[in-house]
C-alpha atoms as a PDB file:
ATOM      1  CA  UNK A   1      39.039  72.741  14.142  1.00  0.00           C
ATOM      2  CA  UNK A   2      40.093  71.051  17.412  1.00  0.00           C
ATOM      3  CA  UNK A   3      36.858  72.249  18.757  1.00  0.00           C
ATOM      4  CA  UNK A   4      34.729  70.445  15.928  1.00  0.00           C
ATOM      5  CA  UNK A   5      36.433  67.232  16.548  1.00  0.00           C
ATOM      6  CA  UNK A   6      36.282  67.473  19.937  1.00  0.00           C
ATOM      7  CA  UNK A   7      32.262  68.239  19.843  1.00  0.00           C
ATOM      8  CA  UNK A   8      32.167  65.037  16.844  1.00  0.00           C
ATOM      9  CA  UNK A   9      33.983  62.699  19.591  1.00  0.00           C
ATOM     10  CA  UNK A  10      31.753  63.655  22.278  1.00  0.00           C
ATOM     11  CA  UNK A  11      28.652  63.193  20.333  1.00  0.00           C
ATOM     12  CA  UNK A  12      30.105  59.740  19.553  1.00  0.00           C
ATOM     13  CA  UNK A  13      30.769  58.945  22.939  1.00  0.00           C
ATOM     14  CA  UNK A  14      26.867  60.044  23.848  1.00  0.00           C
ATOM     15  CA  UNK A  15      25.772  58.245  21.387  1.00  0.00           C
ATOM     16  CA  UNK A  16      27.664  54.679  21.973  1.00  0.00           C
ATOM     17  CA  UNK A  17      26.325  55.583  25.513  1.00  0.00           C
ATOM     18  CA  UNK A  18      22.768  55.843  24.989  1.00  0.00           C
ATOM     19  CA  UNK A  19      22.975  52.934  22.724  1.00  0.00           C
ATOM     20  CA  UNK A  20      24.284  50.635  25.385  1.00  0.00           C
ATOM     21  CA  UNK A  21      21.556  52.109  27.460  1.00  0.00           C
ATOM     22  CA  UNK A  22      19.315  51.541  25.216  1.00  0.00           C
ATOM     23  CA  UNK A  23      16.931  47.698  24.256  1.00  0.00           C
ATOM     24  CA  UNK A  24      14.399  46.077  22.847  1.00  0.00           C
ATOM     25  CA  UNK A  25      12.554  43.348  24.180  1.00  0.00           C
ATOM     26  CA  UNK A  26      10.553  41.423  21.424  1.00  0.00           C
ATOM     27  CA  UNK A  27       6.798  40.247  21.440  1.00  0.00           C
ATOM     28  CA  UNK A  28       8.396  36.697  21.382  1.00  0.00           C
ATOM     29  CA  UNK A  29      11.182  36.925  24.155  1.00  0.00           C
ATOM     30  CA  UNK A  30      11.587  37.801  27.571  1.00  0.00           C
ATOM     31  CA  UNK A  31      13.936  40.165  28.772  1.00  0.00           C
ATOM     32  CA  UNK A  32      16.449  39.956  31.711  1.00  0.00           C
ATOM     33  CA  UNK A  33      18.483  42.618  33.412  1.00  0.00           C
ATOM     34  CA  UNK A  34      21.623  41.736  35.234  1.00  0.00           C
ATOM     35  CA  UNK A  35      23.430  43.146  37.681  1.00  0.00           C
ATOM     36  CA  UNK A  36      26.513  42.407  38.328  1.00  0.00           C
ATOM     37  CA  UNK A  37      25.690  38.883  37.127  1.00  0.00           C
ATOM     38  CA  UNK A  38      22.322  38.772  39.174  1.00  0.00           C
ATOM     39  CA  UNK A  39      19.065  39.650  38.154  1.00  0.00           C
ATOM     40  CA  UNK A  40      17.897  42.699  38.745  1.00  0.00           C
ATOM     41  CA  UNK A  41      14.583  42.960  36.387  1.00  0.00           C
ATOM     42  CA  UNK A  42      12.401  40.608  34.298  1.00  0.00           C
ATOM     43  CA  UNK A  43      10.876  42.372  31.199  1.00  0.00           C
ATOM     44  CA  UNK A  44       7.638  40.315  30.496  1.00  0.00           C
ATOM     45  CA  UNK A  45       6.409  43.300  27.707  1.00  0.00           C
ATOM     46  CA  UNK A  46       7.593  44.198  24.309  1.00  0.00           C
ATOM     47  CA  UNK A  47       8.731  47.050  23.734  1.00  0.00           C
ATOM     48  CA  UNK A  48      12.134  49.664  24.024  1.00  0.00           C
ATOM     49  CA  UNK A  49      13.178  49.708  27.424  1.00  0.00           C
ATOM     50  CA  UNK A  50      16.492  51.278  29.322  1.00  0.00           C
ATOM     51  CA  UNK A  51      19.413  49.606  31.534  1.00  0.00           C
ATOM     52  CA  UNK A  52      22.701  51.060  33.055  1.00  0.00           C
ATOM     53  CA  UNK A  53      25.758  50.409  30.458  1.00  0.00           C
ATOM     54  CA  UNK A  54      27.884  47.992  30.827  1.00  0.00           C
ATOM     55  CA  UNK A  55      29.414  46.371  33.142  1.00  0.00           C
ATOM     56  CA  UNK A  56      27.121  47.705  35.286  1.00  0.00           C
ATOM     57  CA  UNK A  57      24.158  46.310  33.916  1.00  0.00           C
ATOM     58  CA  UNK A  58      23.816  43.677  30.641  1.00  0.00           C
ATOM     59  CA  UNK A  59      20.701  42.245  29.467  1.00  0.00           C
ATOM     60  CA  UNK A  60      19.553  38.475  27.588  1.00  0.00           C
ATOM     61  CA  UNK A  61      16.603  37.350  26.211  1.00  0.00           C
ATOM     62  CA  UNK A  62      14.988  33.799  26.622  1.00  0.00           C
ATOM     63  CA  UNK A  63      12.140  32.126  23.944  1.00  0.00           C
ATOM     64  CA  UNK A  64       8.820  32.917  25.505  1.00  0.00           C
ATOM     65  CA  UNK A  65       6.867  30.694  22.694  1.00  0.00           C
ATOM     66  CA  UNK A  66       6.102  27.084  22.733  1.00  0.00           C
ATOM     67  CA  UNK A  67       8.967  24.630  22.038  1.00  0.00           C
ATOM     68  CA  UNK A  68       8.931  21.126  20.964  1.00  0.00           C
ATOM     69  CA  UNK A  69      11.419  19.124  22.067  1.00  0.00           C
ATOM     70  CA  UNK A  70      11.863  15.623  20.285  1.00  0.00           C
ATOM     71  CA  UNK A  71      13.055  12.681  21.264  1.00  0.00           C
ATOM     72  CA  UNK A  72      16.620  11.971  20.293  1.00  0.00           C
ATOM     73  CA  UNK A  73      17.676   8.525  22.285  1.00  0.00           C
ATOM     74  CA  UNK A  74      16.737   5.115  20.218  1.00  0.00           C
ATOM     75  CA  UNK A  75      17.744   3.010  23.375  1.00  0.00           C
ATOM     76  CA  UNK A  76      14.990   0.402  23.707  1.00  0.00           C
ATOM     77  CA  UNK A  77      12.664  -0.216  27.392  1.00  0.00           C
ATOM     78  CA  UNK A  78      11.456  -3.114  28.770  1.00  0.00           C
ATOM     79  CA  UNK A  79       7.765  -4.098  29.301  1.00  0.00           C
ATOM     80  CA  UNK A  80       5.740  -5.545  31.367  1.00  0.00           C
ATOM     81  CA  UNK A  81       6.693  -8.817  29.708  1.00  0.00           C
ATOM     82  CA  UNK A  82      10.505  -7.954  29.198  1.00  0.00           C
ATOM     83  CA  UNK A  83       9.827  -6.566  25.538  1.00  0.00           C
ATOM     84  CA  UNK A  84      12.801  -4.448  24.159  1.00  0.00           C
ATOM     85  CA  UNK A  85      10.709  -1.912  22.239  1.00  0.00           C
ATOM     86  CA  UNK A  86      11.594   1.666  21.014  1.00  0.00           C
ATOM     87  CA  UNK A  87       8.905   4.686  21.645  1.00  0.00           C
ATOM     88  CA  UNK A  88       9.740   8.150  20.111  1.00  0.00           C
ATOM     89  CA  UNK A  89       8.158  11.138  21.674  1.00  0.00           C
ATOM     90  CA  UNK A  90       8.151  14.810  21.693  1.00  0.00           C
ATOM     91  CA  UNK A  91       7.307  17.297  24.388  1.00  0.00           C
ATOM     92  CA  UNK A  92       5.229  20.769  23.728  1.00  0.00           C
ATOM     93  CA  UNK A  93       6.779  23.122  26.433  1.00  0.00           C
ATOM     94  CA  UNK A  94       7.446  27.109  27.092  1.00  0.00           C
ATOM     95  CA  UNK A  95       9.271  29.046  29.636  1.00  0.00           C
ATOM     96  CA  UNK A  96       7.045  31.036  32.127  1.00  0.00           C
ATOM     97  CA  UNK A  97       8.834  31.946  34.897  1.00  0.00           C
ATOM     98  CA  UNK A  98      12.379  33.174  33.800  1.00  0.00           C
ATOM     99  CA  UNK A  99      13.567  33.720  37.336  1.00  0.00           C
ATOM    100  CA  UNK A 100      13.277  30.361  38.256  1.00  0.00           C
ATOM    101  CA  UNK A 101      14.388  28.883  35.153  1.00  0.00           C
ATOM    102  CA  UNK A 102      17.680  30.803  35.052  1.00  0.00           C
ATOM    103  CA  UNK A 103      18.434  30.069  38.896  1.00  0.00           C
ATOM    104  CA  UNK A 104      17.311  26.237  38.700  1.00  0.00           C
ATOM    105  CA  UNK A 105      17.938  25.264  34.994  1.00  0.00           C
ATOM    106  CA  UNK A 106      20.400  27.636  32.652  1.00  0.00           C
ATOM    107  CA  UNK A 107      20.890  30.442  31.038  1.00  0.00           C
ATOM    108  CA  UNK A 108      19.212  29.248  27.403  1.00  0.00           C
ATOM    109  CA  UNK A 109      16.697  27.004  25.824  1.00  0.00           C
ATOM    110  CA  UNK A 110      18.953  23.930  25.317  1.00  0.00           C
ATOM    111  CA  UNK A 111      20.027  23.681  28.857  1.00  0.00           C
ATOM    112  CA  UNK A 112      16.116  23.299  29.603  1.00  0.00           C
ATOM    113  CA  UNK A 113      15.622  20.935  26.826  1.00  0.00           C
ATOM    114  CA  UNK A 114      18.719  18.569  27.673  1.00  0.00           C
ATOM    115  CA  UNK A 115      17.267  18.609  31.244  1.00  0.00           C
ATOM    116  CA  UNK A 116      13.640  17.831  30.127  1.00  0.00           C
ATOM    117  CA  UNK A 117      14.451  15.394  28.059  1.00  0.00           C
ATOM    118  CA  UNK A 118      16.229  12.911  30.891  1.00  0.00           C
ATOM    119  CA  UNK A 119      13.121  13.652  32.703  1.00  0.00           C
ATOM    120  CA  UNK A 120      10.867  12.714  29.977  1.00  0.00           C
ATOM    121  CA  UNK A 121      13.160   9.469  29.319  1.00  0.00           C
ATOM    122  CA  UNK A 122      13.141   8.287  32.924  1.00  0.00           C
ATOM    123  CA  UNK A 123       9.078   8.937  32.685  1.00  0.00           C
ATOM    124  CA  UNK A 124       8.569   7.178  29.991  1.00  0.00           C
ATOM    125  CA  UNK A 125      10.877   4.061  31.223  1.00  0.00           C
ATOM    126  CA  UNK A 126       9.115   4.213  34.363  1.00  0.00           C
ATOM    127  CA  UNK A 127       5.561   4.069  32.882  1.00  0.00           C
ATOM    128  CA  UNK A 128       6.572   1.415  29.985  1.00  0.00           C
ATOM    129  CA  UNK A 129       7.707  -1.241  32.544  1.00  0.00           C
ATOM    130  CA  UNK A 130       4.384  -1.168  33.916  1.00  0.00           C
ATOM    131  CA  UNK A 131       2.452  -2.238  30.502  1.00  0.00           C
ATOM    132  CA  UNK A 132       2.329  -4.333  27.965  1.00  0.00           C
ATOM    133  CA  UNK A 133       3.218  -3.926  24.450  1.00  0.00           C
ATOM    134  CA  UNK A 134      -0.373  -4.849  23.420  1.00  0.00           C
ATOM    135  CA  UNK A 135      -1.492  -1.616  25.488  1.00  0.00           C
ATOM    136  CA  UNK A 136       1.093   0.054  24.260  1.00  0.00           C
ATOM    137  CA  UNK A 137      -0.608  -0.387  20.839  1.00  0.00           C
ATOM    138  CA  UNK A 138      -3.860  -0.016  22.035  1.00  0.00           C
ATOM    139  CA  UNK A 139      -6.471   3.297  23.450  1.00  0.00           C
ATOM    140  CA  UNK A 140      -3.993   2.910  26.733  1.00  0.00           C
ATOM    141  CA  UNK A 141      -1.518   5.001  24.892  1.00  0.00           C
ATOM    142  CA  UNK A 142      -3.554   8.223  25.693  1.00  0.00           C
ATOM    143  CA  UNK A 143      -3.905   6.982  29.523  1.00  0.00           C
ATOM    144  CA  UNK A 144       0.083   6.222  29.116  1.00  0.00           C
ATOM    145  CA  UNK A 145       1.234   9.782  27.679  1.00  0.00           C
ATOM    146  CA  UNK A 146      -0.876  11.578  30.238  1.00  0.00           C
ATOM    147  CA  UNK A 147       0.768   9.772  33.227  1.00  0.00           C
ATOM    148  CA  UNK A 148       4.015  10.880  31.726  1.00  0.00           C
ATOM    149  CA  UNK A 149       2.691  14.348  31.436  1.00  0.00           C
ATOM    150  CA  UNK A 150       1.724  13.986  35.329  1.00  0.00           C
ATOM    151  CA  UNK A 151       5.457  12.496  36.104  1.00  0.00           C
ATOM    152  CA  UNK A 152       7.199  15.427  34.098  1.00  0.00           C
ATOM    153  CA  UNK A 153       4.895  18.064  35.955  1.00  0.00           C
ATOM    154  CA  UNK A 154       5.437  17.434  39.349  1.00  0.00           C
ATOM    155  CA  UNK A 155       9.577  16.904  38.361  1.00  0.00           C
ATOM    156  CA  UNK A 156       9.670  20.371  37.121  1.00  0.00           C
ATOM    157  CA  UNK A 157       7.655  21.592  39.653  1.00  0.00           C
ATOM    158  CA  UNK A 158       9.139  20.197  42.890  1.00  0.00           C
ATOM    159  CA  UNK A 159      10.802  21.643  45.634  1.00  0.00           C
ATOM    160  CA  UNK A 160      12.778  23.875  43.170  1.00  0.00           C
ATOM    161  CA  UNK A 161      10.881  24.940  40.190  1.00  0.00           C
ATOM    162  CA  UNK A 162      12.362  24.911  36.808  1.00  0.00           C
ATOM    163  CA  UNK A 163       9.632  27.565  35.477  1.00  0.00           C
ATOM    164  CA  UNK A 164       8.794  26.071  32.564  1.00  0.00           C
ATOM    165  CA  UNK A 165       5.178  24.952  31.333  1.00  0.00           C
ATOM    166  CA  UNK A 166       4.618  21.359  30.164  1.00  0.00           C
ATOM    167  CA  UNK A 167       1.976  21.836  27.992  1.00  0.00           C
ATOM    168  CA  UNK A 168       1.833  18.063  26.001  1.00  0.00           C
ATOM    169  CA  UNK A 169       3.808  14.962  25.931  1.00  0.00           C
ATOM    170  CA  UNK A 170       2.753  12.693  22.906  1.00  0.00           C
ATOM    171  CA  UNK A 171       3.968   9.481  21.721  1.00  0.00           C
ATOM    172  CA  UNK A 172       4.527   9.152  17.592  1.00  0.00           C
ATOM    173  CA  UNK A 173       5.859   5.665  17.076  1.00  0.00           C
ATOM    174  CA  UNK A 174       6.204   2.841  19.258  1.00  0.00           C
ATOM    175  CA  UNK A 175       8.199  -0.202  17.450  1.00  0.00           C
ATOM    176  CA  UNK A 176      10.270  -3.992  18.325  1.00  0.00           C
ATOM    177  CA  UNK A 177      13.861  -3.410  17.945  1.00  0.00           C
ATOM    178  CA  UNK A 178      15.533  -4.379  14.690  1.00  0.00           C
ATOM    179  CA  UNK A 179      15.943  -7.947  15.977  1.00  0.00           C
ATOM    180  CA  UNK A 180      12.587  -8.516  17.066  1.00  0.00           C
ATOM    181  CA  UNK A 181      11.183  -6.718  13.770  1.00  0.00           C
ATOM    182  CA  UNK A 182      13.512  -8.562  11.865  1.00  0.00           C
ATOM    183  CA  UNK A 183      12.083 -11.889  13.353  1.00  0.00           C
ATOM    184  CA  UNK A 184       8.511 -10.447  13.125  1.00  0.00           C
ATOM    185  CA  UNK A 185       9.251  -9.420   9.375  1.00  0.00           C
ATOM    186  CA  UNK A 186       9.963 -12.973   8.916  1.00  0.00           C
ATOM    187  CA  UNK A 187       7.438 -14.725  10.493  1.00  0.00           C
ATOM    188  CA  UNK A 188       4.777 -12.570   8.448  1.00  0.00           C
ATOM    189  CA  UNK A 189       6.275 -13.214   5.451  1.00  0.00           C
ATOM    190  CA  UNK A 190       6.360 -17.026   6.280  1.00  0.00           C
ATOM    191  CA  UNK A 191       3.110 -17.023   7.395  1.00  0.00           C
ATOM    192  CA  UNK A 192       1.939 -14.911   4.085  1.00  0.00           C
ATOM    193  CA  UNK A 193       3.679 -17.101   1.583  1.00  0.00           C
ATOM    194  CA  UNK A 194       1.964 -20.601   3.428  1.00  0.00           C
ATOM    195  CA  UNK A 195      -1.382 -18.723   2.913  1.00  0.00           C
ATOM    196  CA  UNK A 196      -0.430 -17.603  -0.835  1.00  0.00           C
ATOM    197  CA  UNK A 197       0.389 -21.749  -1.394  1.00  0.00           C
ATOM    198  CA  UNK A 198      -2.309 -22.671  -0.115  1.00  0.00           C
ATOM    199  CA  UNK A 199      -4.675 -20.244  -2.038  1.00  0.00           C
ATOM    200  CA  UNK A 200      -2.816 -21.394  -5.250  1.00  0.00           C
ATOM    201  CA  UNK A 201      -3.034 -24.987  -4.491  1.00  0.00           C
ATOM    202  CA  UNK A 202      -6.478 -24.328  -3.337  1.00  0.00           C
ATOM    203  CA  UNK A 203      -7.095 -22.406  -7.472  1.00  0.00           C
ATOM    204  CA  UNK A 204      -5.198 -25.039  -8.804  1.00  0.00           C
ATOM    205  CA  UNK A 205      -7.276 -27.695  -7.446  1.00  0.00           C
ATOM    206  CA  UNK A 206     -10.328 -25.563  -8.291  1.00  0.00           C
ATOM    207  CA  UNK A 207      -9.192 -24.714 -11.980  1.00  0.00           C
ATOM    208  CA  UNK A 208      -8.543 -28.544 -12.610  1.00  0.00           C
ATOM    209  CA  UNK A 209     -12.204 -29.594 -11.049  1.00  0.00           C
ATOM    210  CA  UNK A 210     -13.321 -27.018 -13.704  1.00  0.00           C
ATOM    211  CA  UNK A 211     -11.869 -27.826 -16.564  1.00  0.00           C
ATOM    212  CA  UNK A 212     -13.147 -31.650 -16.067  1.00  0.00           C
ATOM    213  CA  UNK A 213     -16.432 -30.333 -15.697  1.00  0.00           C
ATOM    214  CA  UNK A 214     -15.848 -28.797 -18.528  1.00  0.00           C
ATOM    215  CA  UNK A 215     -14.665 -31.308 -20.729  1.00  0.00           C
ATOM    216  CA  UNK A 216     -17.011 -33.665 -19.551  1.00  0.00           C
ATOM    217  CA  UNK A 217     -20.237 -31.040 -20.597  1.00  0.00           C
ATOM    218  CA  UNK A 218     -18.021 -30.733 -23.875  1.00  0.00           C
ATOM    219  CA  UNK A 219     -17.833 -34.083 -24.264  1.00  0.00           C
ATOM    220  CA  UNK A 220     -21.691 -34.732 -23.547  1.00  0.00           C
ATOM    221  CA  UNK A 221     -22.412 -31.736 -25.946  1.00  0.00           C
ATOM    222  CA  UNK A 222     -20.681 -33.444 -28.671  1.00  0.00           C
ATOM    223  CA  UNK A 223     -21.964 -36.910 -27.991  1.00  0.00           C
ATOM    224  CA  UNK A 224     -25.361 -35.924 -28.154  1.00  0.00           C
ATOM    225  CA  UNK A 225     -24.749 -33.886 -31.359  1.00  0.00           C
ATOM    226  CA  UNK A 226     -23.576 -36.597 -33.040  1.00  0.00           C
ATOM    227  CA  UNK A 227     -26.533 -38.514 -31.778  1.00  0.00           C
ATOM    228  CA  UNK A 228     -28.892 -36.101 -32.636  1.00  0.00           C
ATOM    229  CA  UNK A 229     -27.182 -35.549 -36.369  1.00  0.00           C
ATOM    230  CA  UNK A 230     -27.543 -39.404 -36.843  1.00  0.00           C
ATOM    231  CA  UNK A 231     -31.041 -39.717 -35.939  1.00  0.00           C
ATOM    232  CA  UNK A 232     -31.568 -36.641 -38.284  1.00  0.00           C
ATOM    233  CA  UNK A 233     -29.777 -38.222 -41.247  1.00  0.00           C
ATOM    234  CA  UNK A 234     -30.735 -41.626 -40.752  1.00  0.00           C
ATOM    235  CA  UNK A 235     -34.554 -40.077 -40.872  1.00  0.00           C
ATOM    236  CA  UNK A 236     -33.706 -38.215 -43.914  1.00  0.00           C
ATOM    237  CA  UNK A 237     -32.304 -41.671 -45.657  1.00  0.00           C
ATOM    238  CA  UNK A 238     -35.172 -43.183 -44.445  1.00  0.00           C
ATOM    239  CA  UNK A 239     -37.094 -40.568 -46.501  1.00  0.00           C
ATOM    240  CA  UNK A 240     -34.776 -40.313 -49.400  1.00  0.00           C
ATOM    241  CA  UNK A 241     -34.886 -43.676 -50.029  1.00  0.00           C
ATOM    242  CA  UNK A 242     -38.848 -44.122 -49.352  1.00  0.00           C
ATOM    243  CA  UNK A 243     -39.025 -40.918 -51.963  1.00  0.00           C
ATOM    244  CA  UNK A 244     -36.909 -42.822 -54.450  1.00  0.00           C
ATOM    245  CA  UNK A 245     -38.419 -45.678 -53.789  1.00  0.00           C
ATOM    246  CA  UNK A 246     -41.884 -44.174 -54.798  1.00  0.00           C
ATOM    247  CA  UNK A 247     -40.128 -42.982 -57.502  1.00  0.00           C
ATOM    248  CA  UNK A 248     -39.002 -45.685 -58.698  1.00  0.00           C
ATOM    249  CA  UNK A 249     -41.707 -47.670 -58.443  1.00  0.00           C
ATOM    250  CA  UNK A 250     -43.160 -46.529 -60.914  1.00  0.00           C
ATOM    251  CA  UNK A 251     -40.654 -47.119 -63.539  1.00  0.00           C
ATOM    252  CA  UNK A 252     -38.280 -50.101 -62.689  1.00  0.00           C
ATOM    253  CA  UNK A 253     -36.098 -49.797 -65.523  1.00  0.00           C
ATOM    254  CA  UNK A 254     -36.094 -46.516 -65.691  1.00  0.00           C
ATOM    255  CA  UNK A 255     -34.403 -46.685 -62.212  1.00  0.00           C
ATOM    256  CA  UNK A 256     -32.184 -49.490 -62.731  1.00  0.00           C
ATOM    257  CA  UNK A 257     -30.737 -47.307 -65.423  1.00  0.00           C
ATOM    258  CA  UNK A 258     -31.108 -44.500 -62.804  1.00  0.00           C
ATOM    259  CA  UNK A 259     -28.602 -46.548 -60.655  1.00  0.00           C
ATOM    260  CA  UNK A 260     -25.998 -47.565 -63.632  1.00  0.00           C
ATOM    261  CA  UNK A 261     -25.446 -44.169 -64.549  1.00  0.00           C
ATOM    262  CA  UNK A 262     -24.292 -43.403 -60.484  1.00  0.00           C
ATOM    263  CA  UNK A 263     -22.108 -46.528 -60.506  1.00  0.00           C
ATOM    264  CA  UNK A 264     -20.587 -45.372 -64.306  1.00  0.00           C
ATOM    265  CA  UNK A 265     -20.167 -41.662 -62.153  1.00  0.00           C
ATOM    266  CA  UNK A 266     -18.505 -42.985 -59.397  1.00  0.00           C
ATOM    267  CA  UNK A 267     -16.067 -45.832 -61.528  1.00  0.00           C
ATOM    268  CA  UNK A 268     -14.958 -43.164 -64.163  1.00  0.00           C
ATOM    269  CA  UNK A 269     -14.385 -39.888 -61.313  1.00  0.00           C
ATOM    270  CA  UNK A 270     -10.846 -39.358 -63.122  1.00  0.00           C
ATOM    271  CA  UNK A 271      -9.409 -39.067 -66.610  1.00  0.00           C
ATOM    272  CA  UNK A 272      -6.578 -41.237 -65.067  1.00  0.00           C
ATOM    273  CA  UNK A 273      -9.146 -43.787 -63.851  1.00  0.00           C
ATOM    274  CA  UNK A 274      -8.797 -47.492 -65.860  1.00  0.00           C
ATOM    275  CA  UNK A 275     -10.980 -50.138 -65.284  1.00  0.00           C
ATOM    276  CA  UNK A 276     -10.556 -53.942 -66.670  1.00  0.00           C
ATOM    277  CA  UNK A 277     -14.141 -55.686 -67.011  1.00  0.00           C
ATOM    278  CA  UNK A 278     -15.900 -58.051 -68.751  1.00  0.00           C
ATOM    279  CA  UNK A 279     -17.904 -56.681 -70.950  1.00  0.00           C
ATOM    280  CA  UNK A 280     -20.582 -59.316 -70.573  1.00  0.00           C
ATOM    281  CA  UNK A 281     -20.221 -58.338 -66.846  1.00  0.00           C
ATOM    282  CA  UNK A 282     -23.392 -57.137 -65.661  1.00  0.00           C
ATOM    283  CA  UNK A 283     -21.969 -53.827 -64.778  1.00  0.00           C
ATOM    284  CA  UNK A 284     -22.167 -52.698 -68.775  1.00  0.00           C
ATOM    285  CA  UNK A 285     -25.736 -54.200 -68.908  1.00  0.00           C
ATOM    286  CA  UNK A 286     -27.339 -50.625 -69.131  1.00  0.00           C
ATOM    287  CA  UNK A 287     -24.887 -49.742 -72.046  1.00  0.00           C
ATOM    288  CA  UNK A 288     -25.771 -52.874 -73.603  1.00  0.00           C
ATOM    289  CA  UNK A 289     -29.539 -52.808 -73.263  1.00  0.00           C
ATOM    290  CA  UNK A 290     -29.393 -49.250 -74.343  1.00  0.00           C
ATOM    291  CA  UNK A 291     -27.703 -50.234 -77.984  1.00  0.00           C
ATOM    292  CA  UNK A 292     -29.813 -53.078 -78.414  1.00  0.00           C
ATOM    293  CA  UNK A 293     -32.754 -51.052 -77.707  1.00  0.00           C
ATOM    294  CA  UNK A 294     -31.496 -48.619 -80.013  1.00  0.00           C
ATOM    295  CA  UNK A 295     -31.298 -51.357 -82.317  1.00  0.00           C
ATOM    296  CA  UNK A 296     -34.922 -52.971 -82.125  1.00  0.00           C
ATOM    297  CA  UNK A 297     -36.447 -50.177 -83.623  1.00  0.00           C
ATOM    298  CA  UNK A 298     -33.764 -49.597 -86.438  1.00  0.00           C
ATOM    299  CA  UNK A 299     -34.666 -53.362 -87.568  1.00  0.00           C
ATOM    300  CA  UNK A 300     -38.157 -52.369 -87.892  1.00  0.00           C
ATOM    301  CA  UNK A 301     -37.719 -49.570 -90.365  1.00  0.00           C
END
């Protein structure tokens, strides 16, 4: 039984052994071998790979893919003309020599990216005070990010090399501080509502010129109408009258009568209506001539 156990523990032991022995380097890191806490061996490959156990010999990994790095500092630069504005950037960068980089820059990623990024500030502060926010703003940004790109470059690649690639530096916003924008903000919007007055006074002015156009063709219209329908009626009293006339003429008592009955109409309109005449008025001459007439020939039978 002690025997068993004995063999159990020792295949233990082998085994945490071998496992300490024992790594993997990923497709996406690189792999370095301490030691003693210096490097003895960069792994570039992927792939399982063997080391003394500790202490003799431990082993990290750095990121061997491209990085970004964005800018985290909102503290305004000057221009050429003593602007205050605020640029945010980010960096495209990967480790390539891990040597180097652990000797001249740190042990992990974010020690390189804390260092880059003071680099890329100062760059950036440096190039800005040579332009103008207007080129800022315009197809100089390109020739402004590439001289930054140039700056960073030879930083990381001076008399001690960090290792790292720089592979872009872009810009993705360039802006006033709040002040300014607050000011510029308000000037626009100054400037905007004098041109929306004006555009409204402007329609208003327009709107009334139209409408008195308008009423004066209305007017006009109408006048002419009215012209037009008197002409028409007086022409068709002209003809009434010569029709009646014609008429008539050819029977004056006949039309006299004619007329009486049209002034009886128009005296008795309503059953309310009460008249006080004369009755040897003229105006019952048709009722009397019509009874004596009546009359005449009831004498003669």
């Amino acid at each position: 039984m002690n025997r068993v156990g004995f063999i159990a523990s020792s295949l233990l032991v082998v085994f945490a052994l071998l496992s300490s022995m024992l790594f993997v380097v990923d497709q996406r890191q690189f792999g370095v071998v301490y030691a003693l806490g210096q490097i003895k061996e960069v792994i570039t490959e992927p792939g399982l790979n063997f080391k003394l156990p500790p202490p003799f010999q431990n082993v990290t990994y750095l990121d061997k893919r491209l990085l970004t790095l964005d800018s985290t500092d909102a503290e305004p630069m000057l221009t050429a003309e003593k602007q205050r504005v605020v640029i945010d950037w980010y960096v495209r960068w990967r480790v390539s020599a891990p040597s180097d980089y652990i000797r001249n820059v740190g042990l992990d990623e974010n020690a390189g990216a804390n260092q880059l990024n003071r680099v890329v500030r100062n760059a950036f502060q440096e190039e800005v005070n040579k332009r103008t926010v207007k080129e800022l703003l315009s197809l100089k940004r390109e020739a402004l990010m590439a001289d930054v790109k140039r700056e960073v470059q030879e930083a990381v690649q001076g008399s001690k090399p960090w290792g790292v690639d720089v592979v872009d530096v872009r810009i993705t916003r360039v802006d006033y501080v709040e002040a300014i924008t607050e000011s510029v903000y308000r000037r626009m919007e100054a400037e905007r509502k004098r041109v929306a007055n004006e555009l409204r006074s402007t329609g208003a002015a327009e709107g009334e010129k139209i409408r008195a156009d308008a009423d004066k063709q209305r007017e006009v219209t109408i006048a002419n109408a009215t012209r037009e329908a008197q002409k028409i009626k007086g022409e068709g009293d002209a003809e009434a009258s010569r029709i009646y006339a014609d008429a008539f003429g050819k029977d004056p008592q006949f039309a006299q009568f004619y007329r009486s009955l049209d002034a009886y109409k128009a005296s008795f309109n309503k059953k309310s209506d009460v008249m006080v005449l004369d009755p040897s008025s003229d105006f019952f001459k048709a009722m009397r001539g019509s009874g004596s007439s009546a009359a005449a020939p009831a004498g003669k039978k």
